[in-house]
Protein backbone atom coordinates (compact mmCIF):
# COMPACT_ATOMS: atom_id res chain seq x y z
CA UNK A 1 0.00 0.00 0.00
CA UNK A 2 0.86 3.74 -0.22
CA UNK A 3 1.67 6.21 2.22
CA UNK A 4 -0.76 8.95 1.08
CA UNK A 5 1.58 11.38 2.82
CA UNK A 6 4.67 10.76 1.48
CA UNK A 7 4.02 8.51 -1.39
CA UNK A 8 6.96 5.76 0.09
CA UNK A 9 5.92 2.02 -0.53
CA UNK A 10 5.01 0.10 2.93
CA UNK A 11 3.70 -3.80 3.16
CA UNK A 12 0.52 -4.90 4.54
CA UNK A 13 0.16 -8.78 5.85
CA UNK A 14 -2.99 -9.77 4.41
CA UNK A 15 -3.71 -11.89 6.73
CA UNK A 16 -2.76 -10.34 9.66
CA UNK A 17 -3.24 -6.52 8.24
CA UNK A 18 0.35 -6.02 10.15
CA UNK A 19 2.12 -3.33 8.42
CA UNK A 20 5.74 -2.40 8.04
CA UNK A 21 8.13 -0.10 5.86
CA UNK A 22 10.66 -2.68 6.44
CA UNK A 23 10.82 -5.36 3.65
CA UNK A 24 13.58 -7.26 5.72
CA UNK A 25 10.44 -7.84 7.92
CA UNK A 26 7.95 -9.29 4.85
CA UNK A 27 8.13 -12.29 2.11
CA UNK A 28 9.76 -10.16 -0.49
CA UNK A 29 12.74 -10.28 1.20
CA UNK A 30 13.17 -14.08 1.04
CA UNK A 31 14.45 -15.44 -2.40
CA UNK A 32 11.88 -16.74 -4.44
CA UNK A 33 11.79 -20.44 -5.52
CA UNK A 34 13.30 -20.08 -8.92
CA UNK A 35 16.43 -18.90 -7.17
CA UNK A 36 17.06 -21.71 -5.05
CA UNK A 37 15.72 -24.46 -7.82
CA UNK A 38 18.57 -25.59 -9.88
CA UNK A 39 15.78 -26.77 -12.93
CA UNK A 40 14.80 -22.75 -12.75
CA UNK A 41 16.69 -20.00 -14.69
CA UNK A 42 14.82 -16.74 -14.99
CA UNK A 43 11.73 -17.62 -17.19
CA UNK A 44 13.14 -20.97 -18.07
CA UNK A 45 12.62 -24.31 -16.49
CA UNK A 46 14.31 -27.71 -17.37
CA UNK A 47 12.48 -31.09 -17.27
CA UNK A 48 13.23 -34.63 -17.23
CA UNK A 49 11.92 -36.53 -20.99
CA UNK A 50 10.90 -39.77 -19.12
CA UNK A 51 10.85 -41.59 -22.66
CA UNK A 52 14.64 -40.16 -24.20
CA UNK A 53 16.31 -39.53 -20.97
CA UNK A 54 17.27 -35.98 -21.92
CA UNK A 55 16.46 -32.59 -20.79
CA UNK A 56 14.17 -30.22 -22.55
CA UNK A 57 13.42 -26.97 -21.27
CA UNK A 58 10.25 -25.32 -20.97
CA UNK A 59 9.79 -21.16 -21.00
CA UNK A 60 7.34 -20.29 -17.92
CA UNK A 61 6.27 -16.89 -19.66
CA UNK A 62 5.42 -17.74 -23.27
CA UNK A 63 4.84 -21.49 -22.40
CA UNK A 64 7.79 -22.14 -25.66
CA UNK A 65 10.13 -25.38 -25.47
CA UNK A 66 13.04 -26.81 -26.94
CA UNK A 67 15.73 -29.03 -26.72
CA UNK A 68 18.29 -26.59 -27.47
CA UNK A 69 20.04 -25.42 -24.46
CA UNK A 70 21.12 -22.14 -26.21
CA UNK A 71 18.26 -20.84 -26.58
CA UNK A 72 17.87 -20.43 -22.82
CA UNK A 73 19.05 -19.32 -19.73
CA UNK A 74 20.53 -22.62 -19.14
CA UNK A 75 23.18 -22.00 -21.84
CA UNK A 76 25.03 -19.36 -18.91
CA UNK A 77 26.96 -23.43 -17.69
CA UNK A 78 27.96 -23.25 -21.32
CA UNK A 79 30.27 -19.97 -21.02
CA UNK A 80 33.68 -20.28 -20.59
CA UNK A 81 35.10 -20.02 -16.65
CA UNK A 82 36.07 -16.81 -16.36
CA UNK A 83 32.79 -15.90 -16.99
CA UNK A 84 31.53 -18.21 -14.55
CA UNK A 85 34.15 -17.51 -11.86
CA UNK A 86 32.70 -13.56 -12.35
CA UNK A 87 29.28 -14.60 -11.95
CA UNK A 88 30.12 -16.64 -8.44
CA UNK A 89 31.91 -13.30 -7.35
CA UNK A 90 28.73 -11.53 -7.65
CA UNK A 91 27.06 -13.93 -6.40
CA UNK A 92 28.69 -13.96 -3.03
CA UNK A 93 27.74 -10.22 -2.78
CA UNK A 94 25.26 -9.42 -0.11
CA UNK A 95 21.62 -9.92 -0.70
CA UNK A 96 19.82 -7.35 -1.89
CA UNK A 97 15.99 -7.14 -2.46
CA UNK A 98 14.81 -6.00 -5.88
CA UNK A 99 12.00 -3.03 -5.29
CA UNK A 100 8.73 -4.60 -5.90
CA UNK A 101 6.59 -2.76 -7.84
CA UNK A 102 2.83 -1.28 -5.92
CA UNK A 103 0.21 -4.29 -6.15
CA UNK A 104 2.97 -6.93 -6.01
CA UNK A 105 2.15 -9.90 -3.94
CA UNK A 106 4.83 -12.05 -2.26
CA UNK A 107 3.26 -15.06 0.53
CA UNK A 108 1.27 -13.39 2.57
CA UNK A 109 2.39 -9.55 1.85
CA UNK A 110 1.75 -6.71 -0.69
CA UNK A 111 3.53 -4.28 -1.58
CA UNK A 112 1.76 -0.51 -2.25
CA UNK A 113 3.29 2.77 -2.91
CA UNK A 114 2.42 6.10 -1.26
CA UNK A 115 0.90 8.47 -4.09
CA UNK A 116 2.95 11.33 -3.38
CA UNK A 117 6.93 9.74 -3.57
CA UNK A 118 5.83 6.51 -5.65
């Protein structure tokens, strides 16, 4: 929800109505599944073909799939190390939460902006 004073985004538990302007204190701080699922990479997924044994990979967005690697996210394992080994490096950066956008619903909170700061 919005402030209507200052316009600042603040969470509301929709199920407990507690809110906060801390989003350390709400879902959208914890990582969403796709980031802890190795078969997830952004807006791609990879599956198991019972009948070939092989992986084909399924786009969660568009609902697209192929057995091409390269045409996804998956193709990242492809690059050579260095530009693995700089990927790890910013991985092991602190955690930072991505701004949700006003309406955005994470578990059990949403997010809403205050009209005035956005």
């Amino acid at each position: 929800s919005a402030d209507p004073k200052t316009g600042k985004i603040y969470f509301v538990n929709t199920k407990t109505k507690k809110t906060t302007w801390k989003i350390e204190d709400t879902d959208f701080a914890k990582p969403t599944p796709s980031l802890n699922d190795p078969d997830v990479r952004g807006d791609w997924k990879r599956k198991l073909d019972a009948k070939s044994g092989k992986h084909y990979y399924v786009n969660t967005k568009t609902k697209a799939t192929t057995w091409n690697v390269k045409e996804t996210s998956f193709a990242e394992a492809d690059q050579p190390k260095a530009v693995n080994d700089q990927a790890r490096t910013e991985s092991a950066k602190p955690a930072t939460h991505p701004a949700p956008k006003a309406g955005e619903v994470r578990g059990d909170w949403k997010a809403s902006a205050d009209p005035k700061t956005g």
